[in-house]
C-alpha atoms as a PDB file:
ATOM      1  CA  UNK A   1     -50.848-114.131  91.599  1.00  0.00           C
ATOM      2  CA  UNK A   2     -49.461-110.671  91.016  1.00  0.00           C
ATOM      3  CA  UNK A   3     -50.703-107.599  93.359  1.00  0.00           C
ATOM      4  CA  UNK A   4     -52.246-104.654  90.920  1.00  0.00           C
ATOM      5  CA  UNK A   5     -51.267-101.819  91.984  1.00  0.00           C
ATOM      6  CA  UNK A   6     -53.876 -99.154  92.457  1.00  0.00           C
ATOM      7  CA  UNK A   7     -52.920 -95.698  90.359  1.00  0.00           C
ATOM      8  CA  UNK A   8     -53.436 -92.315  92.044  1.00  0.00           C
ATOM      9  CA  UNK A   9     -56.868 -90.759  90.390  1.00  0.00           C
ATOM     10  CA  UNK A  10     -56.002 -88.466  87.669  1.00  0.00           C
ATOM     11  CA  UNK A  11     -56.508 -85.223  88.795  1.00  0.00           C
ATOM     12  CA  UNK A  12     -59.789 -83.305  87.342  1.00  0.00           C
ATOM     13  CA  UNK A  13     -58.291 -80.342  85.538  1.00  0.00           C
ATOM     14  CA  UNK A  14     -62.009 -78.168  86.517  1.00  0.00           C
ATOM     15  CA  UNK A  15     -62.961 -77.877  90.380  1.00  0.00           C
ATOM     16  CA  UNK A  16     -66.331 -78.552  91.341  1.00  0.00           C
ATOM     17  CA  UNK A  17     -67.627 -74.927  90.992  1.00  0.00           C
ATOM     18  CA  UNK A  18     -66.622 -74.751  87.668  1.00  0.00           C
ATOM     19  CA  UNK A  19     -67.882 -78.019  87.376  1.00  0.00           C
ATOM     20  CA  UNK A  20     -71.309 -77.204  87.757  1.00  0.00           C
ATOM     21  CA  UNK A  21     -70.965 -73.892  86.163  1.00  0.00           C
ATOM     22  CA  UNK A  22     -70.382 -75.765  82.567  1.00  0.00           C
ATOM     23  CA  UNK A  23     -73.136 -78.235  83.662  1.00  0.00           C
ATOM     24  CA  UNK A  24     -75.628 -75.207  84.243  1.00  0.00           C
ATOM     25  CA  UNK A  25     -74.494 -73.409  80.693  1.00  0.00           C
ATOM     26  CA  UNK A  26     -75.462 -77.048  78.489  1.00  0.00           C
ATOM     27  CA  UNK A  27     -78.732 -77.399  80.224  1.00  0.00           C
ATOM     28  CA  UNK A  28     -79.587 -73.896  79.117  1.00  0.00           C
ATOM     29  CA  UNK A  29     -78.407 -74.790  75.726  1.00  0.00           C
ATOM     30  CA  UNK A  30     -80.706 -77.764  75.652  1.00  0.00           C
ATOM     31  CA  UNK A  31     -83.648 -75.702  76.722  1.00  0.00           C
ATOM     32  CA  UNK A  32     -82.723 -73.090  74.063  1.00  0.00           C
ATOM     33  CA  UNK A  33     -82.686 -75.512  71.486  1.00  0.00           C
ATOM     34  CA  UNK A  34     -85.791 -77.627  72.187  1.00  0.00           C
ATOM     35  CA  UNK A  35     -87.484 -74.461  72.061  1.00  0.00           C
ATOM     36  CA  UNK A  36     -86.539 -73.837  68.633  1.00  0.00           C
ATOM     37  CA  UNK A  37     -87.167 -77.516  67.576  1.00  0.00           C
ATOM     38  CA  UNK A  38     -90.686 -77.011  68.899  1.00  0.00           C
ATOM     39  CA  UNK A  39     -91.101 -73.948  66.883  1.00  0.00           C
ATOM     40  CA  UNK A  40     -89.450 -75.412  63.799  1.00  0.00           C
ATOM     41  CA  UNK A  41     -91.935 -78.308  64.297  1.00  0.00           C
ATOM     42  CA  UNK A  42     -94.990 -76.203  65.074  1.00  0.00           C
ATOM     43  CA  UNK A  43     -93.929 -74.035  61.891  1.00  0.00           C
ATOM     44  CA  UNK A  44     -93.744 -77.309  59.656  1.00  0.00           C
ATOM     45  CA  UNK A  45     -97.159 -78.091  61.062  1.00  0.00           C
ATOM     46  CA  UNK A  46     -98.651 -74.807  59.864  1.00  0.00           C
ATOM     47  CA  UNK A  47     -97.311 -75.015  56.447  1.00  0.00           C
ATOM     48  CA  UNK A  48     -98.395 -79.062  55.918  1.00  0.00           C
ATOM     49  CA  UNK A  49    -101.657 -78.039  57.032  1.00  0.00           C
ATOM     50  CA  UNK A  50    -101.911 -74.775  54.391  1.00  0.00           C
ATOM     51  CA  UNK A  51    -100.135 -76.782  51.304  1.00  0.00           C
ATOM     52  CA  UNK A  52    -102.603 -77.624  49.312  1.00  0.00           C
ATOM     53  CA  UNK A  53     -99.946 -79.892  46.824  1.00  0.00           C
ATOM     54  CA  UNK A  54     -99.821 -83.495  48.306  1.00  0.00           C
ATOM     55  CA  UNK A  55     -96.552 -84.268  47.548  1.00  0.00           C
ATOM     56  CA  UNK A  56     -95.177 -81.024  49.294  1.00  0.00           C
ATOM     57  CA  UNK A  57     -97.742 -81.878  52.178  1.00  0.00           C
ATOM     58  CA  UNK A  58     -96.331 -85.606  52.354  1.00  0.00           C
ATOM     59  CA  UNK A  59     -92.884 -83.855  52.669  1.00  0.00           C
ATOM     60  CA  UNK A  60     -93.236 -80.998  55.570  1.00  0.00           C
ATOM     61  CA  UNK A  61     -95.510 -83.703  57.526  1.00  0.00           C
ATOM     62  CA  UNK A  62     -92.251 -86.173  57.293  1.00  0.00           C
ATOM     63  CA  UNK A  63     -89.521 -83.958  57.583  1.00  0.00           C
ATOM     64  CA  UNK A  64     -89.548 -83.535  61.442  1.00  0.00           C
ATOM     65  CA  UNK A  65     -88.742 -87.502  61.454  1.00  0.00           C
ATOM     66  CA  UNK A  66     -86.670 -87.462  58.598  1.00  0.00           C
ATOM     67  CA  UNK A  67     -84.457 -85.126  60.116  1.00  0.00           C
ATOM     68  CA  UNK A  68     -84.358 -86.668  63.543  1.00  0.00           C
ATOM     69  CA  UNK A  69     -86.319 -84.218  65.879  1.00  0.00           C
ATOM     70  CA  UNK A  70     -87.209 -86.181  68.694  1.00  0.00           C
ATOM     71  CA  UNK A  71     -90.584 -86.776  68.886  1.00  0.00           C
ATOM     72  CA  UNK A  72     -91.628 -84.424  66.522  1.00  0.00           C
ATOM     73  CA  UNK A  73     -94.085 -86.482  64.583  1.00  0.00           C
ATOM     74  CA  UNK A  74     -96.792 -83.980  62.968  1.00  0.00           C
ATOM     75  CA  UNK A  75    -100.017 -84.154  63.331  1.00  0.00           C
ATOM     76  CA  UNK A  76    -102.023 -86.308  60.399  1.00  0.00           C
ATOM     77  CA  UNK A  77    -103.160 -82.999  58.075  1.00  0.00           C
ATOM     78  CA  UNK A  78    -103.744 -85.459  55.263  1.00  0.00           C
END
């Protein structure tokens, strides 16, 4: 049976430091944006709850799952 042989590890083009710097900068992306999702979805929820047209209603009340917001399934304003 042939021997593998191993390959040196690539070399990681960013150090650790700079590593974790990018690491830090997408988490507070993440929290920026689920911050707007959850006003986007407590906006939607304020305008099913005003509409007084059903249809429209039906709409705002499904658009959070439509649209894939993650668990941002409105409240039943029906």
């Amino acid at each position: 049976m042939p021997q593998r042989q191993l390959q040196p590890p690539i070399p990681d083009p960013l150090g650790q430091d700079d590593a974790v710097k990018v690491m830090e900068g997408v988490a507070r992306m993440t929290d920026m944006l689920s911050s707007q999702q959850q006003e986007l979805i407590d906006t939607l929820e304020e305008m099913a709850t005003a509409e007084t047209n059903l249809a429209r209603r039906d709409c705002l009340v499904q658009f959070p799952e439509g649209f894939g917001l993650v668990g941002a399934l409105l409240k039943d304003v029906r």
